[in-house]
Protein backbone atom coordinates (compact mmCIF):
# COMPACT_ATOMS: atom_id res chain seq x y z
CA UNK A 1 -57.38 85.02 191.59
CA UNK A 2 -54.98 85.35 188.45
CA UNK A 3 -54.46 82.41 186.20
CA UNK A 4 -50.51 80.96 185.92
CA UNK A 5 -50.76 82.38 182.57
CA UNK A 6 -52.18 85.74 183.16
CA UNK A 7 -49.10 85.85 185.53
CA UNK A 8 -46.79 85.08 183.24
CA UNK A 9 -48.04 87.62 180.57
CA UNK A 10 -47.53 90.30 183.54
CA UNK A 11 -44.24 88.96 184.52
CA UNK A 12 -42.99 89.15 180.62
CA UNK A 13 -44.63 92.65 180.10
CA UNK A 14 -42.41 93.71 183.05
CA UNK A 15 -39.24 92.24 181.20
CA UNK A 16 -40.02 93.65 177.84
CA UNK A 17 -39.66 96.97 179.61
CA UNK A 18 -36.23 96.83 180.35
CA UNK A 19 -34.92 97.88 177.22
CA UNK A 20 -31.35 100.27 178.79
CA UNK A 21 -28.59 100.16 180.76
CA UNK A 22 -29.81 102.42 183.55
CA UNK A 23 -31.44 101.92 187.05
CA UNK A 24 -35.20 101.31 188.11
CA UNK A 25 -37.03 103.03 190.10
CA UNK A 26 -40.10 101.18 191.54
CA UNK A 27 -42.25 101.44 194.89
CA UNK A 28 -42.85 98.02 196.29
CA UNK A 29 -46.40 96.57 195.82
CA UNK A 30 -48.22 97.19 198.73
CA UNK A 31 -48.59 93.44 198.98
CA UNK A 32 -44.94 92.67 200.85
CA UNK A 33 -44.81 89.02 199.29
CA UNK A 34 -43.12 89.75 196.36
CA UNK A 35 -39.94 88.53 194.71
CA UNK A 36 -36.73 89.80 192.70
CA UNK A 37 -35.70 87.79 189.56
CA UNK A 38 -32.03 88.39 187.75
CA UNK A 39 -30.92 87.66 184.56
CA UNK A 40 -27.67 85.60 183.52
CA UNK A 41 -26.55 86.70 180.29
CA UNK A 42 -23.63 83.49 180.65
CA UNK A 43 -26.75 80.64 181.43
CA UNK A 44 -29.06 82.81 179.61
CA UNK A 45 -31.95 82.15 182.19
CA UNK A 46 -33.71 84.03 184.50
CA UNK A 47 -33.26 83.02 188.34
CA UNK A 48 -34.52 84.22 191.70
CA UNK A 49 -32.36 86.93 193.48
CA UNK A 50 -30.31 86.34 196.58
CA UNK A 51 -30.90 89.73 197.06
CA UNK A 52 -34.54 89.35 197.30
CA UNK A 53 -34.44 89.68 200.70
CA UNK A 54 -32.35 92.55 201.27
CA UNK A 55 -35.32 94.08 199.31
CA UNK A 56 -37.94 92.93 201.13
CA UNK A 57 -36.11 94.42 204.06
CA UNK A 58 -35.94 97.69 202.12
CA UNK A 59 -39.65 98.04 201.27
CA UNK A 60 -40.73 97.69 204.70
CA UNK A 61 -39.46 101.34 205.53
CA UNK A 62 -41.41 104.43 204.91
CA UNK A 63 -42.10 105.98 201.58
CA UNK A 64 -39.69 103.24 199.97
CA UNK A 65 -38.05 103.42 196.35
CA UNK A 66 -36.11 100.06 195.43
CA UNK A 67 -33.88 100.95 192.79
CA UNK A 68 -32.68 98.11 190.18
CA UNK A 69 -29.91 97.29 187.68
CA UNK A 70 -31.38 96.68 184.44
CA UNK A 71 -31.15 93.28 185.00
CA UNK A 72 -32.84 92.73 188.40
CA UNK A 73 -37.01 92.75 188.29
CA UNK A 74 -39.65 92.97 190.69
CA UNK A 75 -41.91 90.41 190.28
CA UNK A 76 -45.10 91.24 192.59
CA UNK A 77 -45.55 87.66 193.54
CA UNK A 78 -44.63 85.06 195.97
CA UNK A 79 -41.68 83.10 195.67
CA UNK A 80 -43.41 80.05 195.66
CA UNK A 81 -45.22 81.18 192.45
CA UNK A 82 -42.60 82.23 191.23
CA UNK A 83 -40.80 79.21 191.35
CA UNK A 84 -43.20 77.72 188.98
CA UNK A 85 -43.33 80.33 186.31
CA UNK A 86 -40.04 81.41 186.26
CA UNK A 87 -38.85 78.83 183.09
CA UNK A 88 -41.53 80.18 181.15
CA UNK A 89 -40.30 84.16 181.20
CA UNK A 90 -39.15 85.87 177.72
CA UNK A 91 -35.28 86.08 177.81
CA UNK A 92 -34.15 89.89 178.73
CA UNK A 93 -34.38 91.84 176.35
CA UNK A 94 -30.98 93.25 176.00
CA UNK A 95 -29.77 89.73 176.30
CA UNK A 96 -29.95 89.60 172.18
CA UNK A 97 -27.07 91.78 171.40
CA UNK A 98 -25.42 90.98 174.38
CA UNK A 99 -21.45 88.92 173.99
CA UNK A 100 -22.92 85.65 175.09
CA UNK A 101 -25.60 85.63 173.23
CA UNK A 102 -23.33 85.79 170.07
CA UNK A 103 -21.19 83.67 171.14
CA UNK A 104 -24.10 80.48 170.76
């Protein structure tokens, strides 16, 4: 069983990885509880998709790819975890010479 802060350090390595404005490609994690987290450049927070759902729905078919925007990110863990963690994530990465972020 992971610790809340070996999570975490997996969840941020994931976001320091999204460093363009392009798609990702990703198979689901062949554990179906996962969750999809999106960055608001105007709050400048992360919160959970409503589209995490639609995803879920995705992976379930054969040979899935989920494909992202830049700013939506798999996160290979329940919800519920989630839920806890999520205030703790590293701000997006391209949030920093982003409009809003200049604007503060």
């Amino acid at each position: 069983m992971e610790t809340i802060e070996e999570i975490i350090e997996q969840c941020n390595s994931s976001i320091s990885k999204r460093t363009d404005y392009s798609f990702y490609y990703e198979f689901p994690p062949r554990r179906m509880r996962f969750c999809v987290i999106h960055w608001s450049n105007a709050k400048a927070t992360w919160y959970i998709s409503g589209k995490t759902r639609e995803y879920q729905l995705q992976a379930r078919e054969k040979y899935a790819i989920l494909i992202f925007p830049c700013e939506d990110i798999l996160i290979p863990y329940p919800i519920e975890i989630v839920k806890k963690i999520i205030k703790y994530l590293i701000p997006h990465p391209l949030y920093e010479n982003s409009f809003e972020a200049r604007r503060i």
